[in-house]
PDB file of N, CA and C in Angstrom:
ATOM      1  N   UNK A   1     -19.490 -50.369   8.753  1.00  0.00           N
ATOM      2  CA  UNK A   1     -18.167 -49.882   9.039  1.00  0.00           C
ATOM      3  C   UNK A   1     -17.402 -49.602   7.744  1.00  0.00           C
ATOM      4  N   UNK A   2     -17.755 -50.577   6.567  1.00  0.00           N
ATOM      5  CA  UNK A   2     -17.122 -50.075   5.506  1.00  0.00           C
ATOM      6  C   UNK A   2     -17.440 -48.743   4.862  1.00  0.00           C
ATOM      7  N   UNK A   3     -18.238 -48.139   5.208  1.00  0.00           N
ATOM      8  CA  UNK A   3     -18.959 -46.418   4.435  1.00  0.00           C
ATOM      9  C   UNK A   3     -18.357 -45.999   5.233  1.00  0.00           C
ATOM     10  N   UNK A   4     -18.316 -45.584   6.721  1.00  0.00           N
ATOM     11  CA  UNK A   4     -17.365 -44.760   7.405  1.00  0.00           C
ATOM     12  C   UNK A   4     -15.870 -44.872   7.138  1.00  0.00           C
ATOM     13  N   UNK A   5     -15.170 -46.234   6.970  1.00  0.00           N
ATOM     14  CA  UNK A   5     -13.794 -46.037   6.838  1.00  0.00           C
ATOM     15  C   UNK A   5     -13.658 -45.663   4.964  1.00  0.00           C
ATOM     16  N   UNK A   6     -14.537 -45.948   3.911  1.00  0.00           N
ATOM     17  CA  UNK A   6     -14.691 -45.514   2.692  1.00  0.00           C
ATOM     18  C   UNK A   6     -14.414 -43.507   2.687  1.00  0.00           C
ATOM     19  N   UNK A   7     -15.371 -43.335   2.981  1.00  0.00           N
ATOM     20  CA  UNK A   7     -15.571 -41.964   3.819  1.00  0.00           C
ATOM     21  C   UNK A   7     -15.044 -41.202   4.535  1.00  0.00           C
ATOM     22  N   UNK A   8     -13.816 -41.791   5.195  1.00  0.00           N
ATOM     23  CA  UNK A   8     -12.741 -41.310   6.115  1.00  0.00           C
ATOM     24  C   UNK A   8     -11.740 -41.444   5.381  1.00  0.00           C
ATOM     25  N   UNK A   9     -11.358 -42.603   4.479  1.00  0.00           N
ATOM     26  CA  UNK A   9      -9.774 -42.284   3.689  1.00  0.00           C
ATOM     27  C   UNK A   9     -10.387 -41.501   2.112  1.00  0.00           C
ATOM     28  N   UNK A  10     -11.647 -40.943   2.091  1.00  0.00           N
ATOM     29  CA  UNK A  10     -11.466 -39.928   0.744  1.00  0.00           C
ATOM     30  C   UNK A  10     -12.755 -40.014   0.162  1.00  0.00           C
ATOM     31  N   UNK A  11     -13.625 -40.902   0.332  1.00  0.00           N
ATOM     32  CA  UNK A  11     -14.637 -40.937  -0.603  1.00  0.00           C
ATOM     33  C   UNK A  11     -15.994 -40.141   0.114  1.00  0.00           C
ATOM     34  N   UNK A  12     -15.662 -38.958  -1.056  1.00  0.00           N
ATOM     35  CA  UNK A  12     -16.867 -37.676   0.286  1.00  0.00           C
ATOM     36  C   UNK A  12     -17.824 -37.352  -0.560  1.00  0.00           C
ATOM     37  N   UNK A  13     -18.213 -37.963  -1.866  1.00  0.00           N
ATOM     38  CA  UNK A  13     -19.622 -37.820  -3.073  1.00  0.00           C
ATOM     39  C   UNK A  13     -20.235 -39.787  -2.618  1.00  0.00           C
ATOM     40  N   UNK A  14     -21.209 -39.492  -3.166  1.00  0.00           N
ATOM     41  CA  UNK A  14     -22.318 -41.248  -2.898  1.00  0.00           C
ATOM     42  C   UNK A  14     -21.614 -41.748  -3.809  1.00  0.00           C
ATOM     43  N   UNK A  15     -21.131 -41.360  -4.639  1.00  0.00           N
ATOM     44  CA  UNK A  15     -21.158 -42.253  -6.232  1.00  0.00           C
ATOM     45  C   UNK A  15     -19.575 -42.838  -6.004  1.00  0.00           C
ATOM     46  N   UNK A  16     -18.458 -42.161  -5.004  1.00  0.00           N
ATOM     47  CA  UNK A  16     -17.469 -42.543  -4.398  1.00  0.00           C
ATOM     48  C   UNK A  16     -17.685 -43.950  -3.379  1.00  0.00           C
ATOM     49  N   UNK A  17     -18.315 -43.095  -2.627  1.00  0.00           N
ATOM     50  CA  UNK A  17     -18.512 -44.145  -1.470  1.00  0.00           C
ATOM     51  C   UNK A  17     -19.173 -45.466  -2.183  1.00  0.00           C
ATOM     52  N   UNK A  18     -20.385 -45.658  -3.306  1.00  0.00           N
ATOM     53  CA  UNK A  18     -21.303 -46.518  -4.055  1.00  0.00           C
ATOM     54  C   UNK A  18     -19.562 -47.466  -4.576  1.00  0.00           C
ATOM     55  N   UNK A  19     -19.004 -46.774  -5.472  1.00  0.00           N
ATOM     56  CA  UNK A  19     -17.622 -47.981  -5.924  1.00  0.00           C
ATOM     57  C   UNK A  19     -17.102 -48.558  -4.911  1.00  0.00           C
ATOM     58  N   UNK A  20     -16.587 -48.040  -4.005  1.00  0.00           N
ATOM     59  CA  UNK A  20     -16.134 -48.633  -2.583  1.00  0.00           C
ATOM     60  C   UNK A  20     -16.450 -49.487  -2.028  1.00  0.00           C
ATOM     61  N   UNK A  21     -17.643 -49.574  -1.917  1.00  0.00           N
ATOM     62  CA  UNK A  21     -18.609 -50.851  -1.350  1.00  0.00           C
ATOM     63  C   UNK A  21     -20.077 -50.926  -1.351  1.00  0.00           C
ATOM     64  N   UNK A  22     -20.048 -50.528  -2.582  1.00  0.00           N
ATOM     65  CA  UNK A  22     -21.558 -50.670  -3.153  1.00  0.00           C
ATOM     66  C   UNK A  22     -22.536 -50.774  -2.639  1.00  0.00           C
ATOM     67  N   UNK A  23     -22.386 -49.708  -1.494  1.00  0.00           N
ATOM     68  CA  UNK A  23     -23.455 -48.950  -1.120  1.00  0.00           C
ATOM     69  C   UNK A  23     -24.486 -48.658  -1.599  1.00  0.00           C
ATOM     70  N   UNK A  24     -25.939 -47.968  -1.648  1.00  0.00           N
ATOM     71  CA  UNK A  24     -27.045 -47.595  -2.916  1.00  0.00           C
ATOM     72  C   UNK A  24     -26.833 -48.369  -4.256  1.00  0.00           C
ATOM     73  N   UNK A  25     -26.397 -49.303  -3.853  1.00  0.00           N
ATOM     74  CA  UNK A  25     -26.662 -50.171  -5.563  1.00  0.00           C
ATOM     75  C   UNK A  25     -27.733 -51.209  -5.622  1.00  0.00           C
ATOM     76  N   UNK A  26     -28.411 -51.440  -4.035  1.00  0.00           N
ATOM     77  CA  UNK A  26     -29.969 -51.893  -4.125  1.00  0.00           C
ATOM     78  C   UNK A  26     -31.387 -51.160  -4.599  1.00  0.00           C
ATOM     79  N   UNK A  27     -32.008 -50.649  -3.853  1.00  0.00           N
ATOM     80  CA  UNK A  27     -32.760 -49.973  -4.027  1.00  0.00           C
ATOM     81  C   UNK A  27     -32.968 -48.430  -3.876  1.00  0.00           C
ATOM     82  N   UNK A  28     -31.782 -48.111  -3.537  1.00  0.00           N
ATOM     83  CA  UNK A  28     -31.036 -46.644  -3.327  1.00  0.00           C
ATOM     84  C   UNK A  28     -31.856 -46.059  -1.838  1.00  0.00           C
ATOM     85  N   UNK A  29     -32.180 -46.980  -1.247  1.00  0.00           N
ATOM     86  CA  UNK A  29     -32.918 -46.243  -0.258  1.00  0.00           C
ATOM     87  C   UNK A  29     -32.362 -45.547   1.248  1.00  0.00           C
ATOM     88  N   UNK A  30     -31.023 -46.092   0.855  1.00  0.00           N
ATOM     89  CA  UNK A  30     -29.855 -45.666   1.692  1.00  0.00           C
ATOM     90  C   UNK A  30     -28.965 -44.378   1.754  1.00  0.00           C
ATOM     91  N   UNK A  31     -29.191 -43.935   0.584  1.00  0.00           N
ATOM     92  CA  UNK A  31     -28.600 -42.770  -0.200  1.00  0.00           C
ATOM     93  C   UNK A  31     -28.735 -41.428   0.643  1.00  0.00           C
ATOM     94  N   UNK A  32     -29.836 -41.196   1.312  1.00  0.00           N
ATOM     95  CA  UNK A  32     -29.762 -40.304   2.222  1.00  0.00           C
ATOM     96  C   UNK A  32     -28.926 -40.299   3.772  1.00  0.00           C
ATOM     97  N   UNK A  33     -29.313 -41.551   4.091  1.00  0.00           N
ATOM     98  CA  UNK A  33     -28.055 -42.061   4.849  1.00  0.00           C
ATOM     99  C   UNK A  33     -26.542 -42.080   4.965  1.00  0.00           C
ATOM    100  N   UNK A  34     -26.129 -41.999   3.535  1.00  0.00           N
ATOM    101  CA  UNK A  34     -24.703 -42.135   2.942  1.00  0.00           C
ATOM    102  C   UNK A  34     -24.450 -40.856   2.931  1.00  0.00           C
ATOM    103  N   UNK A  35     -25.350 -40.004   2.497  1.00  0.00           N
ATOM    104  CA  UNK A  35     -25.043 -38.317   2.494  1.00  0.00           C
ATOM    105  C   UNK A  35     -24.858 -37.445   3.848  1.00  0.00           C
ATOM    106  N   UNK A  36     -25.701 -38.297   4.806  1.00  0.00           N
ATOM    107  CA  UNK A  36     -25.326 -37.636   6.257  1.00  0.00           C
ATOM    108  C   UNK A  36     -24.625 -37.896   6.462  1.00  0.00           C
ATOM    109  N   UNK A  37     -23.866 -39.421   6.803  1.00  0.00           N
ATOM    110  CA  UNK A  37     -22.508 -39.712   6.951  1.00  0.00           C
ATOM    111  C   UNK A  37     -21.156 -38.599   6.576  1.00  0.00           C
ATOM    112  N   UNK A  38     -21.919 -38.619   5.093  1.00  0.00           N
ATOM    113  CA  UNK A  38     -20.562 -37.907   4.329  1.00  0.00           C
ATOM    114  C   UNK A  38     -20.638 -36.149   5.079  1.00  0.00           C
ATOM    115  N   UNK A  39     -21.981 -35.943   5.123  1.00  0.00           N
ATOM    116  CA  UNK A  39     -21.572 -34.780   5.999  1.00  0.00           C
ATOM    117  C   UNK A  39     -20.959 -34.755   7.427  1.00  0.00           C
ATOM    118  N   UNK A  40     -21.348 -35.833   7.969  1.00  0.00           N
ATOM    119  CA  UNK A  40     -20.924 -35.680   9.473  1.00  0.00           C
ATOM    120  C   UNK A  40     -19.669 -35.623   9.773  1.00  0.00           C
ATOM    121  N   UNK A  41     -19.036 -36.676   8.817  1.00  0.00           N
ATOM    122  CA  UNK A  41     -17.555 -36.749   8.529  1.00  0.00           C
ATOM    123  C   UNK A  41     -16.593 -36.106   8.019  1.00  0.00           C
ATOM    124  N   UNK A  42     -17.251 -35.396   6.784  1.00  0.00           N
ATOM    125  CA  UNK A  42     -16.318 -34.602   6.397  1.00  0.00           C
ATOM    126  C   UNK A  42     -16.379 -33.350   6.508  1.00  0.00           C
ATOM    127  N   UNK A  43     -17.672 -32.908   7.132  1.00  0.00           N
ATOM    128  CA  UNK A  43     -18.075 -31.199   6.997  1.00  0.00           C
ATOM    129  C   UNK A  43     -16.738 -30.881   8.131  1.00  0.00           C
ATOM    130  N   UNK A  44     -16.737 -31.397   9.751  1.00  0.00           N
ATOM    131  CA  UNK A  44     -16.080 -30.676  10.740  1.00  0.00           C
ATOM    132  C   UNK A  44     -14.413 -30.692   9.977  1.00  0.00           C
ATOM    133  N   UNK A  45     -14.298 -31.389   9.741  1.00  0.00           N
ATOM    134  CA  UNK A  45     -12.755 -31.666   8.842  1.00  0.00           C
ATOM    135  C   UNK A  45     -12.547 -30.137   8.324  1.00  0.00           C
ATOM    136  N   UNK A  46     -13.357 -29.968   7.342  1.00  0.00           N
ATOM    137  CA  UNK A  46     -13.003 -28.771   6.187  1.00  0.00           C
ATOM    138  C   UNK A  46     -13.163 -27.716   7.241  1.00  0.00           C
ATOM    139  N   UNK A  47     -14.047 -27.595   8.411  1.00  0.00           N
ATOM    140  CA  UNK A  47     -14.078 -26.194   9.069  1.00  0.00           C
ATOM    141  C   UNK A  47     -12.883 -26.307   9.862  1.00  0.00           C
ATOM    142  N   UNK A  48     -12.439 -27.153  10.678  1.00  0.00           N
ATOM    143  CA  UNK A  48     -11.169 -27.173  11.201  1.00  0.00           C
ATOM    144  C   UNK A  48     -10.085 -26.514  10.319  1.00  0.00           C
ATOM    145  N   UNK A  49      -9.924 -26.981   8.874  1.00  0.00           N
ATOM    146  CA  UNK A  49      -8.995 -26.999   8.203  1.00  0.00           C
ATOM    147  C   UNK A  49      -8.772 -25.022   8.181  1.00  0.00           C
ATOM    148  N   UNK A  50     -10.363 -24.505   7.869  1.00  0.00           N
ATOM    149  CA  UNK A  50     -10.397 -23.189   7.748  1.00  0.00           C
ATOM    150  C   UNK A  50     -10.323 -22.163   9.157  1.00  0.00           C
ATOM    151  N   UNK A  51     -10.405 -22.552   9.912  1.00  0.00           N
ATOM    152  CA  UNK A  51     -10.081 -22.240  11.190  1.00  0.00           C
ATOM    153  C   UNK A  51      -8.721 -21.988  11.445  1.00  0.00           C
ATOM    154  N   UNK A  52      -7.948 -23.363  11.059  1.00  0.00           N
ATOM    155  CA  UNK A  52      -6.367 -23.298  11.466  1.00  0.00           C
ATOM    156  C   UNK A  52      -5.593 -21.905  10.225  1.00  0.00           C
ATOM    157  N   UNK A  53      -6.417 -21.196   9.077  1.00  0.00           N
ATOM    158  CA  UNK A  53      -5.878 -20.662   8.190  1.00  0.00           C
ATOM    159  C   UNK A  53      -5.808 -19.261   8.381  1.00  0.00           C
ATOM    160  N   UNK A  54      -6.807 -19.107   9.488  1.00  0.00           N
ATOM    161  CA  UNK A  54      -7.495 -17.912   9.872  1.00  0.00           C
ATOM    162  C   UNK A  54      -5.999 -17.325  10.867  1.00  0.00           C
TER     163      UNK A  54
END
């Protein structure tokens, strides 16, 4: 729960989310994990955002 709410108030790179709560600072084997997140979360955001501009 801490990578999603990391991830939701701003941290949208690994190396963000990694300071936050040191995420991938084991064996990094999570890192792909952390990157879907960050897409899942933040991709619909930015298309909304470009939608409403249109």
């Amino acid at each position: 729960m801490d990578i999603i709410n990391a991830i939701v108030n701003g941290a949208v790179t690994v190396e963000a989310v990694k300071k936050q709560t040191y995420a991938t600072m084991g064996s990094g084997c999570c890192i792909q994990q952390v990157e879907r997140l960050i897409e899942c979360l933040c991709i619909p955001a930015q298309q909304k955002r470009r939608n409403k501009s249109r």
